[in-house]
C-alpha atoms as a PDB file:
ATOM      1  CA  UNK A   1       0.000   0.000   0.000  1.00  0.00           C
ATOM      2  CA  UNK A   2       1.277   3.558  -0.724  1.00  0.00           C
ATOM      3  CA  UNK A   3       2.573   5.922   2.053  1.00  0.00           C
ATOM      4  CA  UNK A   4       3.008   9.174   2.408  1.00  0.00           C
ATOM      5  CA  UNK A   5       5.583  10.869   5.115  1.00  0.00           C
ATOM      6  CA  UNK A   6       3.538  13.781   6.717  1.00  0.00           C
ATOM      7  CA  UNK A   7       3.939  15.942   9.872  1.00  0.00           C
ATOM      8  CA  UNK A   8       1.703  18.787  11.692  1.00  0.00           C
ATOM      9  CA  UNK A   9       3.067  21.895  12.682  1.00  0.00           C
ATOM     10  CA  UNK A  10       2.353  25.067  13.204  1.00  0.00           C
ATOM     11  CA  UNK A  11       3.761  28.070  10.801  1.00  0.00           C
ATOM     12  CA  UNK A  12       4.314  31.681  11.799  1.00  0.00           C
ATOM     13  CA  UNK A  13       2.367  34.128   9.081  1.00  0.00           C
ATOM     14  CA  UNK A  14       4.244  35.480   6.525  1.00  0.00           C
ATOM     15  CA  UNK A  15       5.766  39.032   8.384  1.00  0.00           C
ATOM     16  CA  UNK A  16       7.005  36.319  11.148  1.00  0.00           C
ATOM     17  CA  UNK A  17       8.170  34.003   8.720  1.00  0.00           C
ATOM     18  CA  UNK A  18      10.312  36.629   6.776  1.00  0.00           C
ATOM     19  CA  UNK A  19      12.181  37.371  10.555  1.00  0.00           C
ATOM     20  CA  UNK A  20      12.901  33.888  10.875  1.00  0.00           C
ATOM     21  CA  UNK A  21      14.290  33.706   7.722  1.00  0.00           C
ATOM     22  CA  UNK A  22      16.314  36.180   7.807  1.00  0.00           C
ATOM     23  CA  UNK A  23      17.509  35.293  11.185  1.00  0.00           C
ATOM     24  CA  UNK A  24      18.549  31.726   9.375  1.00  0.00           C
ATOM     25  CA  UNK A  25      20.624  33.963   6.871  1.00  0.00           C
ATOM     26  CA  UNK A  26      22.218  35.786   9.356  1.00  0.00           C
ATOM     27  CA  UNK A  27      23.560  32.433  11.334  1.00  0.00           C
ATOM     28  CA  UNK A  28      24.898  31.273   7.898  1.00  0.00           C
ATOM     29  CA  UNK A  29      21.901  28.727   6.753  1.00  0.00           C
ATOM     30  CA  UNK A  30      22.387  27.883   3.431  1.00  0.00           C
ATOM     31  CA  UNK A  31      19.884  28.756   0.531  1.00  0.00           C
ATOM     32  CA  UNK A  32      16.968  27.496  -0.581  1.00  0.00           C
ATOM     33  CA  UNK A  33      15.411  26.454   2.926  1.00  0.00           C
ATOM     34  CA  UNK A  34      14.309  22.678   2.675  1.00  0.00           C
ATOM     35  CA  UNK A  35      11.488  23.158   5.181  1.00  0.00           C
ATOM     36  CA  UNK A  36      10.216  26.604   6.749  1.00  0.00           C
ATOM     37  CA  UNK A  37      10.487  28.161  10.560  1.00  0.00           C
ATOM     38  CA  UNK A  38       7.900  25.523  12.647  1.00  0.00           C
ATOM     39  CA  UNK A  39       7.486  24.408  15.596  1.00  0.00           C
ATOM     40  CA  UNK A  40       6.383  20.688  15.459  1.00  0.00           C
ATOM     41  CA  UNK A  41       3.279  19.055  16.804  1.00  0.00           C
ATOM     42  CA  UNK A  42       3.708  15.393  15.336  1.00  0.00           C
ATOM     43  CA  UNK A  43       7.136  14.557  14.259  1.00  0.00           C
ATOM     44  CA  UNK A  44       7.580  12.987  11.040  1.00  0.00           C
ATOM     45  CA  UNK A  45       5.334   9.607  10.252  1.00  0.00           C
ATOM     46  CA  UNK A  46       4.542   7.216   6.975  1.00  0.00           C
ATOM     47  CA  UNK A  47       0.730   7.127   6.861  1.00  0.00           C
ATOM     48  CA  UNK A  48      -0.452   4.550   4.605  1.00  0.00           C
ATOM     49  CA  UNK A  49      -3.041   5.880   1.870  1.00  0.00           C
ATOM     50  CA  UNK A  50      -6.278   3.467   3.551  1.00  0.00           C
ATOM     51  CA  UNK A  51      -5.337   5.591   6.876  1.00  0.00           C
ATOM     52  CA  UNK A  52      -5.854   9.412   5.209  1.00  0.00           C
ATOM     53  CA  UNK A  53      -8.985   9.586   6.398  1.00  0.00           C
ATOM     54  CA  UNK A  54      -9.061   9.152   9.696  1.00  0.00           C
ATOM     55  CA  UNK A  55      -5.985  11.817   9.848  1.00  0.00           C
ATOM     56  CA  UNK A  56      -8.290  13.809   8.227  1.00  0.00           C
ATOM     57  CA  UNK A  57     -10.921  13.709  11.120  1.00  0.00           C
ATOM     58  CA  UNK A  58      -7.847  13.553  13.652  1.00  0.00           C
ATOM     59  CA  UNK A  59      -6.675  17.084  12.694  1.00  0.00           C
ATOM     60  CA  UNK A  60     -10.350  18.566  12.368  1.00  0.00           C
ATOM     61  CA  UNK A  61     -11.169  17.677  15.446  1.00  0.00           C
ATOM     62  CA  UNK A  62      -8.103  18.500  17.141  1.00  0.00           C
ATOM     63  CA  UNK A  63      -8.254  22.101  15.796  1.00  0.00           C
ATOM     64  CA  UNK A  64     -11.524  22.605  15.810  1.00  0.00           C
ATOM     65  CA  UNK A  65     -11.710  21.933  19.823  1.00  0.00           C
ATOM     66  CA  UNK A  66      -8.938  24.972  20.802  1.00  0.00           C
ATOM     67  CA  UNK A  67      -9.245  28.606  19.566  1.00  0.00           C
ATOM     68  CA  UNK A  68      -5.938  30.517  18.499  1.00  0.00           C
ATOM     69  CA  UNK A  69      -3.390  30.973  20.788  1.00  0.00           C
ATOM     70  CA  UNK A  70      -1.193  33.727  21.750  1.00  0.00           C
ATOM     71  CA  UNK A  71       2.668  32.447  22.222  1.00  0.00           C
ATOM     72  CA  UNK A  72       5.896  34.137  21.897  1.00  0.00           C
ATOM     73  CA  UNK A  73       9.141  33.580  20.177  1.00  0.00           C
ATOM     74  CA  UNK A  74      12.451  34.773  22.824  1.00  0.00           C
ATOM     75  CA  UNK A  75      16.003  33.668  23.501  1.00  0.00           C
ATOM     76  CA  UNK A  76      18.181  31.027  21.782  1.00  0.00           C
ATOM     77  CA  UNK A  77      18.517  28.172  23.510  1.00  0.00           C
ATOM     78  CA  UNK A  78      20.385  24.658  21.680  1.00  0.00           C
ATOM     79  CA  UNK A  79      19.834  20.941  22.499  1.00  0.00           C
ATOM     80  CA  UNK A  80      23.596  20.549  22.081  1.00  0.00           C
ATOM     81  CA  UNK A  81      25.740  18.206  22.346  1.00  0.00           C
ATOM     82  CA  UNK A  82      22.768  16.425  20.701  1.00  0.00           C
ATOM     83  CA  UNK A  83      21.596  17.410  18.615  1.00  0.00           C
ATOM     84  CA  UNK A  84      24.201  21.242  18.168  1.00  0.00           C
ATOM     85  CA  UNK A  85      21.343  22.587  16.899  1.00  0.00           C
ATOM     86  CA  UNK A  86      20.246  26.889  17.693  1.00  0.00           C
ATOM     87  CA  UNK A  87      16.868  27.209  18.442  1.00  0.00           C
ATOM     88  CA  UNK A  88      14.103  29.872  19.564  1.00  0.00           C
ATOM     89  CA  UNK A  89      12.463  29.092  22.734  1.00  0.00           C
ATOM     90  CA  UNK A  90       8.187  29.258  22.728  1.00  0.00           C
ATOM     91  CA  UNK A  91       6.740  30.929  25.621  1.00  0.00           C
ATOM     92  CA  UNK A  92       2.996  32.362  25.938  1.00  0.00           C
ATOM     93  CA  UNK A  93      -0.297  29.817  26.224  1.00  0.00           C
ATOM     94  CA  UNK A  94       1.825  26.230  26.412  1.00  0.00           C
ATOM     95  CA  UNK A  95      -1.256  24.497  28.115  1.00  0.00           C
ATOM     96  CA  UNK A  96      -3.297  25.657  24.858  1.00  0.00           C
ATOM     97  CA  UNK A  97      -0.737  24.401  23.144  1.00  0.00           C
ATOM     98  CA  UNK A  98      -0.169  21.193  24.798  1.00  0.00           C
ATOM     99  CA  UNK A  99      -4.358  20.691  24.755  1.00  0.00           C
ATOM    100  CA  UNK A 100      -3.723  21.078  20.982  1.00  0.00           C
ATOM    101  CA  UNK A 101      -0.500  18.732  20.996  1.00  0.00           C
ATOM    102  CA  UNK A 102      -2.330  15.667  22.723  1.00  0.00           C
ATOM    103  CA  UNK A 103      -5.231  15.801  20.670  1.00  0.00           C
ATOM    104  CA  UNK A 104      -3.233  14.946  17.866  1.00  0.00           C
ATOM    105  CA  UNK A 105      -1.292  12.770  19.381  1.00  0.00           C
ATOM    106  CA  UNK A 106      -3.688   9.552  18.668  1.00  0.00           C
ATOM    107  CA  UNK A 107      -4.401   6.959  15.891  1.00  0.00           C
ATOM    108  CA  UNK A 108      -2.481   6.910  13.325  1.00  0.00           C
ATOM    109  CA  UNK A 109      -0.293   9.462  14.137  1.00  0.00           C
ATOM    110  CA  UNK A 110       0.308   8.351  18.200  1.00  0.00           C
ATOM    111  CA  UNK A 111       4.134   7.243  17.336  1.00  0.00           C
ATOM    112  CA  UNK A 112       6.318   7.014  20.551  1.00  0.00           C
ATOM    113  CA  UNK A 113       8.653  10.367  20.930  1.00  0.00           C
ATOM    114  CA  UNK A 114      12.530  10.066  21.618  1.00  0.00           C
ATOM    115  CA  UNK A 115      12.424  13.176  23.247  1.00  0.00           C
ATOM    116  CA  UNK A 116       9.744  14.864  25.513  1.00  0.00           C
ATOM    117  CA  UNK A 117       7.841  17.999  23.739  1.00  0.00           C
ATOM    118  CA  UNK A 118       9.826  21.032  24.217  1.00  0.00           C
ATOM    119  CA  UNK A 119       7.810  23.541  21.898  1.00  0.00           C
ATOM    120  CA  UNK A 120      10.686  25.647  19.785  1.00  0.00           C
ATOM    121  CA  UNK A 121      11.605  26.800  16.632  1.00  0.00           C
ATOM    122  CA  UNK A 122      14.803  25.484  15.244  1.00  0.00           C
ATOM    123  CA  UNK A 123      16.865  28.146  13.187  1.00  0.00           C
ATOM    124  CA  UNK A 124      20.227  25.856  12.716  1.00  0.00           C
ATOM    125  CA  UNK A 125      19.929  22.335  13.123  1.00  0.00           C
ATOM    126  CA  UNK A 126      23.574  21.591  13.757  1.00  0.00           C
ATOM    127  CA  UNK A 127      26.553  23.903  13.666  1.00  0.00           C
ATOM    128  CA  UNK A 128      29.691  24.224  15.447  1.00  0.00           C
ATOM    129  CA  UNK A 129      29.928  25.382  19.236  1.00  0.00           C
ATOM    130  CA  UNK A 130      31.358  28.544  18.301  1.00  0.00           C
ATOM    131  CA  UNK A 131      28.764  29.771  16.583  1.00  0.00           C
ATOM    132  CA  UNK A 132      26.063  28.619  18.712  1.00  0.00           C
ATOM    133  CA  UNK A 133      27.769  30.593  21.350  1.00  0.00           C
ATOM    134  CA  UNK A 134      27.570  33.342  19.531  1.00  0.00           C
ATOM    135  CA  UNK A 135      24.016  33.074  18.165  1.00  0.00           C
ATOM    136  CA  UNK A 136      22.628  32.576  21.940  1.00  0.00           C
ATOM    137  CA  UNK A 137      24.382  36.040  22.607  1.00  0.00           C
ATOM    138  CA  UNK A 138      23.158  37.651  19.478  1.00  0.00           C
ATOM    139  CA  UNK A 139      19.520  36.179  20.003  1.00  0.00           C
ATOM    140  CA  UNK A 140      19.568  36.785  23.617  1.00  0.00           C
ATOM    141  CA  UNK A 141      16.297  38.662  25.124  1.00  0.00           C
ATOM    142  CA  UNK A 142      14.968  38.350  21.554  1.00  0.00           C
ATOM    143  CA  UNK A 143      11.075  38.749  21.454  1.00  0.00           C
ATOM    144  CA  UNK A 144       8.005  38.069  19.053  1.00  0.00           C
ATOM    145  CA  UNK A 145       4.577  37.796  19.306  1.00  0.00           C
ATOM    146  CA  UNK A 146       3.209  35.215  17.779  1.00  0.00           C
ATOM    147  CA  UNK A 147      -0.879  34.734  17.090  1.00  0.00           C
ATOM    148  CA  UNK A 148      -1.694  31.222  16.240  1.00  0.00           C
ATOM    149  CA  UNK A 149      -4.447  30.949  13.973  1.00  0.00           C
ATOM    150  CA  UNK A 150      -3.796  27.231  11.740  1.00  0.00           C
ATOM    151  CA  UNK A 151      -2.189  23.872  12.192  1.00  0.00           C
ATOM    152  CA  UNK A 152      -0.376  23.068   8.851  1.00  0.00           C
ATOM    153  CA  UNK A 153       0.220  19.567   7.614  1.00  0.00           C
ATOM    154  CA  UNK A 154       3.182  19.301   5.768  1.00  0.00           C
ATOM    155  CA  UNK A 155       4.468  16.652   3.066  1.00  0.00           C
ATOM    156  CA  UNK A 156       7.866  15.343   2.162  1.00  0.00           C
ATOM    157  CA  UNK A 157       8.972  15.790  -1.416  1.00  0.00           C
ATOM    158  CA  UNK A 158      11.673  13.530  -2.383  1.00  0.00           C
ATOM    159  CA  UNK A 159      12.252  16.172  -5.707  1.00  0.00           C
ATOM    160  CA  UNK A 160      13.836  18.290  -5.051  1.00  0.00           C
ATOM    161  CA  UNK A 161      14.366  16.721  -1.446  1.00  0.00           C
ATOM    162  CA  UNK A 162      11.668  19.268   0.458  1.00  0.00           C
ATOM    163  CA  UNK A 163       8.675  19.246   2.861  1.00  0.00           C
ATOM    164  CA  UNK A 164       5.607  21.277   1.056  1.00  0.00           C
ATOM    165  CA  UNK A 165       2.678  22.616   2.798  1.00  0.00           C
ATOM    166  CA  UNK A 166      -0.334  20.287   1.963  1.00  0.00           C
ATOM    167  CA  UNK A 167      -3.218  21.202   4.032  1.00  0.00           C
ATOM    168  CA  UNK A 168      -4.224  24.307   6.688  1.00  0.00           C
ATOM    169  CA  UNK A 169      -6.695  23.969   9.090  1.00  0.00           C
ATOM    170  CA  UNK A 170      -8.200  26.860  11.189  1.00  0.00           C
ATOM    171  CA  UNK A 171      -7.978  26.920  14.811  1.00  0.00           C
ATOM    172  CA  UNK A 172     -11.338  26.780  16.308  1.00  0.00           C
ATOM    173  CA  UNK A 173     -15.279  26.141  15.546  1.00  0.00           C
ATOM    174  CA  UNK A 174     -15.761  26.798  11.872  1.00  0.00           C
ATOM    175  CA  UNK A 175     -18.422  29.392  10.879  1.00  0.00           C
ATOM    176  CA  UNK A 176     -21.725  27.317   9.595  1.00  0.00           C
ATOM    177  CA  UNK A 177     -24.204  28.920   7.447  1.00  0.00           C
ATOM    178  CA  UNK A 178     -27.773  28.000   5.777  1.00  0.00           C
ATOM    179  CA  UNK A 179     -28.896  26.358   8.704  1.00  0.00           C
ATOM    180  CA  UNK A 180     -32.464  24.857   8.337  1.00  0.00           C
ATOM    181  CA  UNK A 181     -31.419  24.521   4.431  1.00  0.00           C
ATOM    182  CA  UNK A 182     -28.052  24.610   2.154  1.00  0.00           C
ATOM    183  CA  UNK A 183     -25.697  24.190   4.985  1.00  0.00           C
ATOM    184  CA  UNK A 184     -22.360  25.250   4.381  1.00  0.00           C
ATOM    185  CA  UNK A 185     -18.814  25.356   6.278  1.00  0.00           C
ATOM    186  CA  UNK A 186     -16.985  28.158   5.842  1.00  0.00           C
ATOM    187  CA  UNK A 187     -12.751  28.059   6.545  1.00  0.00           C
ATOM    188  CA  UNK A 188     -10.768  30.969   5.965  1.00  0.00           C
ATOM    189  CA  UNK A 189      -7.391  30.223   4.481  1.00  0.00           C
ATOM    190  CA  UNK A 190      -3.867  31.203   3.616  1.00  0.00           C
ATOM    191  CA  UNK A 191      -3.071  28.776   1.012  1.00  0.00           C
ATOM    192  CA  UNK A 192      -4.243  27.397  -1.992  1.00  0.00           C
ATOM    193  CA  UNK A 193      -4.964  23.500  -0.858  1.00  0.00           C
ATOM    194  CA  UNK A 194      -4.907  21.181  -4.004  1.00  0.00           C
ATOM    195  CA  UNK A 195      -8.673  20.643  -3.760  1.00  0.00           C
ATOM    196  CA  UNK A 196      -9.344  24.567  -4.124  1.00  0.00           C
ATOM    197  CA  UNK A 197      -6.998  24.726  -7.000  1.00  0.00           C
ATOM    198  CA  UNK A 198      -8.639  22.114  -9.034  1.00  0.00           C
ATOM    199  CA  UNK A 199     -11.860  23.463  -8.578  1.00  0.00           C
ATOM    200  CA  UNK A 200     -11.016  26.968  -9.527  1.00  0.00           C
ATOM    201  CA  UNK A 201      -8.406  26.124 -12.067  1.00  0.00           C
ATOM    202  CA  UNK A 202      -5.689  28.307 -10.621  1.00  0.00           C
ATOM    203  CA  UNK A 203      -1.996  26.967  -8.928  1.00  0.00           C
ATOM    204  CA  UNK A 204      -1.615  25.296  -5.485  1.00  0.00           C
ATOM    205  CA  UNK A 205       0.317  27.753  -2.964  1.00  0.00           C
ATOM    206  CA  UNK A 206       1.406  27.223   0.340  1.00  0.00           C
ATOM    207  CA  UNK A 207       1.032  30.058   2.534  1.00  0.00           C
ATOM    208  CA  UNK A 208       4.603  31.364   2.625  1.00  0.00           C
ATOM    209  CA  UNK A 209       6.289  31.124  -0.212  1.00  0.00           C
ATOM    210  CA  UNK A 210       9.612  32.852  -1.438  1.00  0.00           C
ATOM    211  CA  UNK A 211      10.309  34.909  -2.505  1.00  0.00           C
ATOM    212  CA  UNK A 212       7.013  36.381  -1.375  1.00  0.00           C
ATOM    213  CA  UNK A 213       5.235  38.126  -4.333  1.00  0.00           C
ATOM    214  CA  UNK A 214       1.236  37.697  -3.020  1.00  0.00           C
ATOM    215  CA  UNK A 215      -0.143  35.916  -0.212  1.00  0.00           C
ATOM    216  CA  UNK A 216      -3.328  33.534  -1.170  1.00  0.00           C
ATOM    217  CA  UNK A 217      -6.608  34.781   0.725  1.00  0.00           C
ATOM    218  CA  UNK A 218      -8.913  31.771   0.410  1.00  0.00           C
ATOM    219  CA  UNK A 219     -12.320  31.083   1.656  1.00  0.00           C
ATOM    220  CA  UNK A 220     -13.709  27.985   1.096  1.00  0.00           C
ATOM    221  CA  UNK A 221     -17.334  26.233   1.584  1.00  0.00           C
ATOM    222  CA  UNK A 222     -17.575  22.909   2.507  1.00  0.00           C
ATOM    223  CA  UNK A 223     -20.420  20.308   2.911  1.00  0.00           C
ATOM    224  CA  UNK A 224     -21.818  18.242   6.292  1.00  0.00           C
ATOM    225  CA  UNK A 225     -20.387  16.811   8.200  1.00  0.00           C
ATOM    226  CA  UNK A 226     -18.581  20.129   9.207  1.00  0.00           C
ATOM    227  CA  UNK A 227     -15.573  18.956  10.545  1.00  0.00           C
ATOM    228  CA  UNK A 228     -13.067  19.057   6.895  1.00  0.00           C
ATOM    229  CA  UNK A 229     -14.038  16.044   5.141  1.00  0.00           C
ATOM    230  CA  UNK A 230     -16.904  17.252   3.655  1.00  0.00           C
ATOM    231  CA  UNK A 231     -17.528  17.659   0.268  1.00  0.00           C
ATOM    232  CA  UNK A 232     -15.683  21.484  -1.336  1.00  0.00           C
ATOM    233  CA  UNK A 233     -18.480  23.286  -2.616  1.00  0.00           C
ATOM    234  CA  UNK A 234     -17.069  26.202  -3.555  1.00  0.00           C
ATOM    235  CA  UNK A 235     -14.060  28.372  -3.086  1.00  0.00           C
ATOM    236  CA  UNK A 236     -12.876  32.275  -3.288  1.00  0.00           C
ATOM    237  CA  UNK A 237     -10.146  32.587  -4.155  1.00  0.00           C
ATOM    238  CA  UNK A 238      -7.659  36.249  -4.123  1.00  0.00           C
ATOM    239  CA  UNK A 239      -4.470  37.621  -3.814  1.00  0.00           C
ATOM    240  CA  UNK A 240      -2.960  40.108  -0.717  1.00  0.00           C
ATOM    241  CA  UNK A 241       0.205  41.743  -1.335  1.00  0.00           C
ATOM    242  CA  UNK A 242       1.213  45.358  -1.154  1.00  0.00           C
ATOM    243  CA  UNK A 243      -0.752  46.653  -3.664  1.00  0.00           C
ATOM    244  CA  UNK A 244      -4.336  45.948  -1.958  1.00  0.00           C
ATOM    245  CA  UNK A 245      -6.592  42.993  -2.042  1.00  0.00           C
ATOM    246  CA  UNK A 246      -7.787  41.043  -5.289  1.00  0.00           C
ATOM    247  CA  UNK A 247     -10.355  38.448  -6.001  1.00  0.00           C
ATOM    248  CA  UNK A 248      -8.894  35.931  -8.599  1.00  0.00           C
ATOM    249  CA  UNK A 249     -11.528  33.490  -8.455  1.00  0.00           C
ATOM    250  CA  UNK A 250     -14.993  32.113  -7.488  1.00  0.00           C
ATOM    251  CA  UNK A 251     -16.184  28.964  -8.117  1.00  0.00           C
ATOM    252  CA  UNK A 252     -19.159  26.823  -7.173  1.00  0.00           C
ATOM    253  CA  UNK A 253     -19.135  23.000  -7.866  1.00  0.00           C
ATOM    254  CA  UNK A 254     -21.195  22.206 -10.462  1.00  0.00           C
ATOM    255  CA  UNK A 255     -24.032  20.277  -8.310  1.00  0.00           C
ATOM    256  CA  UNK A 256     -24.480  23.305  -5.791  1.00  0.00           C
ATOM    257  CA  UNK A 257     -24.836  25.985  -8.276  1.00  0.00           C
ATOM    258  CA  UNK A 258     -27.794  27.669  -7.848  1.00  0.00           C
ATOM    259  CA  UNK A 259     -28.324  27.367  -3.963  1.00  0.00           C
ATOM    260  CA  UNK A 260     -26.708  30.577  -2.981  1.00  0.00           C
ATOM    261  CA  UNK A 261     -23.347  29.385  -2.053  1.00  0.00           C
ATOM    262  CA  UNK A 262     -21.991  31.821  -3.918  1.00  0.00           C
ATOM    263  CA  UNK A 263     -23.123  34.853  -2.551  1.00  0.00           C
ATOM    264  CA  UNK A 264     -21.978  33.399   1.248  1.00  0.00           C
ATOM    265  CA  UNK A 265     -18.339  32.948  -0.419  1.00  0.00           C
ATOM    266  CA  UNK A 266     -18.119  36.393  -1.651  1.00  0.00           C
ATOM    267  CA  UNK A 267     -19.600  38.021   1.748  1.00  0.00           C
ATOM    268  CA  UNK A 268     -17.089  35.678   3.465  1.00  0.00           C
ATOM    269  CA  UNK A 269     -14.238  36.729   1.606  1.00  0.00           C
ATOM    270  CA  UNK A 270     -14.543  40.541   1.761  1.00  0.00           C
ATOM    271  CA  UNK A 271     -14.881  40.325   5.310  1.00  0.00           C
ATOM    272  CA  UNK A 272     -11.603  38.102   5.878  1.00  0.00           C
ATOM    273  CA  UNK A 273     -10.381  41.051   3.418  1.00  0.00           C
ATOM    274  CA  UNK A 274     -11.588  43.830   5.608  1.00  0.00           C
ATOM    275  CA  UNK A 275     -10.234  41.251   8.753  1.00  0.00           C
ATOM    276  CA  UNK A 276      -6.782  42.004   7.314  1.00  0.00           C
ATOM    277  CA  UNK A 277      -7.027  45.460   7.442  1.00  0.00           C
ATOM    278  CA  UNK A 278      -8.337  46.266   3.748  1.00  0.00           C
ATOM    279  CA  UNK A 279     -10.568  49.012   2.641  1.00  0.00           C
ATOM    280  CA  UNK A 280     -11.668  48.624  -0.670  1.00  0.00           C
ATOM    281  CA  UNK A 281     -11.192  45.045  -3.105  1.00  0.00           C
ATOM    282  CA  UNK A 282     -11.013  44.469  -6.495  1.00  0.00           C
ATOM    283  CA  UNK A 283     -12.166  41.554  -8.844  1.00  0.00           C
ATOM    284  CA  UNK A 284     -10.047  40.318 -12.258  1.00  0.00           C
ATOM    285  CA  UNK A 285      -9.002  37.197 -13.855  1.00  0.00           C
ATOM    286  CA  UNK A 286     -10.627  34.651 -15.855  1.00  0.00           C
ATOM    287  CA  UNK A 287     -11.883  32.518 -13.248  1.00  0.00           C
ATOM    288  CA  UNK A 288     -13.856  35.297 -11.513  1.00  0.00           C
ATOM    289  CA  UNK A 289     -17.978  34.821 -11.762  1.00  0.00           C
ATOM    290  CA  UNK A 290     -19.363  37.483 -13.927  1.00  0.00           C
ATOM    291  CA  UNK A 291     -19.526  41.167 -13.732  1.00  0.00           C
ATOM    292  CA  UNK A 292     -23.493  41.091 -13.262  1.00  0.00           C
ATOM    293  CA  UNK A 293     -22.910  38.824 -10.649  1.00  0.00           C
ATOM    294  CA  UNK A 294     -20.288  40.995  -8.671  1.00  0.00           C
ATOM    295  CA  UNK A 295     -22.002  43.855  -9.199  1.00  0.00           C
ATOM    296  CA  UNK A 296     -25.603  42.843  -7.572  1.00  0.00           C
ATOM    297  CA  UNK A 297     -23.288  41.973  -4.721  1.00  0.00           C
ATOM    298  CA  UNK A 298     -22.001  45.591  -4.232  1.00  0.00           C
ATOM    299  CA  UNK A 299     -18.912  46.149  -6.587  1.00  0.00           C
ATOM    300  CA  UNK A 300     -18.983  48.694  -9.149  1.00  0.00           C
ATOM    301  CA  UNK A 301     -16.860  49.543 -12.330  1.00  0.00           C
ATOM    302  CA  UNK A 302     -14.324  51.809 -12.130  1.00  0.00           C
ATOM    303  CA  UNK A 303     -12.343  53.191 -15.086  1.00  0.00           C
ATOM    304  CA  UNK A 304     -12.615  48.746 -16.318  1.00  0.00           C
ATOM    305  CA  UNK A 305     -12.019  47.692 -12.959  1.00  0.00           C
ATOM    306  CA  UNK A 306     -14.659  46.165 -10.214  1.00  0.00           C
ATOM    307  CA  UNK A 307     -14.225  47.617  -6.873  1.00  0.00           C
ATOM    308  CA  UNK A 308     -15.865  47.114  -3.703  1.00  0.00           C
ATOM    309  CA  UNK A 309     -16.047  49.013  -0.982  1.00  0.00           C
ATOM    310  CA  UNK A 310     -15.553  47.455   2.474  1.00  0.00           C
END
């Protein structure tokens, strides 16, 4: 039977991310990064292809039972002589994070631990003494907030060698709409997961990548049972980078069309848009639902462009 080699973990946001990185620069990490800043929550494991779905439920449940947690990234620490490694120690809500940790800790991914969980986030994995001296001094007192929001599950690539970002789940109870009719399950997202980009025809994207041109804003609608199995049926799909807030794409699967899905993505999207600070979004690109569509749900044309207000 096939296996795949997956572990959970959490991953900063992207302006987190980009300090991390650079503080792996700075303590001579060699370019490109295999695997980005994390702090693990289930080491490494082969999961057989017949055992997917009850990881699935494992890691829905898990986050959907704790809400985001507020930690904090401070001084270098190192597990040397074994491993030599220079790490950031975690600080802030560890019970919310161990709550999290042992509810994934079960099934199919319960594997025994060498080591007892020491939450951190490794920035060399094994260097010479010197220079972990010298990164504790230059890290010491260091400190960063840190707002939790997703458990990633990440995949090992054996080409070119690298773990990729697979899935994202949202800490806490989803949002569920349509109760009493069309009920939908509504996840906000920082990555493109394969599932949205086959429905919406556009590229899978983790939700960090580099160098960082856009960050994905997703939302996507899923079906009962609620708990990220369900059935996708639809996604939103846009783009966040400096230049304001885009919607690429909106799709419905083909056998909810019709039932007002639609119109909950798009109302679900501007608000994680306005949620990140934005005033105003636009709509372009091929996979976008039409402009008659967009504009009974409040955007307008401006010199060829549709804009919304927020």
């Amino acid at each position: 039977m096939a296996r795949t080699r997956l572990f959970v973990a959490l991953l900063p946001d992207p302006a987190l991310w980009s300090v991390l990185d650079s503080y792996r620069r700075s303590l001579g990490v060699s370019e490109p990064f295999r695997i980005p800043p994390h702090v693990t929550l289930v080491p490494p494991v082969n999961v057989a292809s017949g055992d997917l779905d009850e990881v699935d439920r494992i890691l829905a449940d898990a986050a959907a039972a704790v809400d985001p947690i507020d930690l904090e990234l401070r001084e270098a620490a190192t597990f040397a002589p074994s491993p030599p490694s220079v790490q950031l120690t975690v600080h802030g809500d560890l019970v919310a994070l161990g709550t999290l940790r042992s509810a994934l800790i079960r099934g199919t991914l319960d594997r025994p631990g060498r080591n007892p969980f020491v939450p951190h986030v490794t920035l060399v994995p094994s260097t010479e003494q010197s220079q972990i001296d010298a990164a504790l001094q230059a890290l010491d007192g260091n400190l960063l907030p840190w707002r939790v929001r997703s458990v990633h599950v990440l995949e090992r690539h054996h080409d070119p060698g690298r773990w990729v970002t697979v899935a994202e789940l949202p800490l806490g109870r989803p949002a569920v709409v349509g109760r009493g009719g069309v009920v939908s399950t509504m996840r906000t997202l920082r990555m493109v997961p394969m599932p949205v980009a086959d429905l919406c025809s556009v590229a899978a994207r983790g939700p960090a990548e580099t160098p960082v041109e856009y960050e994905p804003l997703v939302v996507a609608a899923e079906a009962d049972p609620g708990d990220g199995t369900g059935a996708l049926q639809g996604a939103a799909v846009g783009l966040v980078s400096g230049g304001g807030v885009e919607l690429r794409a909106l799709t419905v699967a083909e056998p909810d069309r019709g039932r007002g899905i639609g119109a909950r993505l798009l109302s679900a999207w501007c608000s994680a848009a306005a949620d990140l600070g934005a005033t105003v979004v636009t709509a372009g690109g091929a996979s976008v639902a039409g402009g008659a569509f967009l504009e009974r749900h409040g955007f307008t044309t401006v010199s060829g462009v549709l804009v919304r207000a927020l």
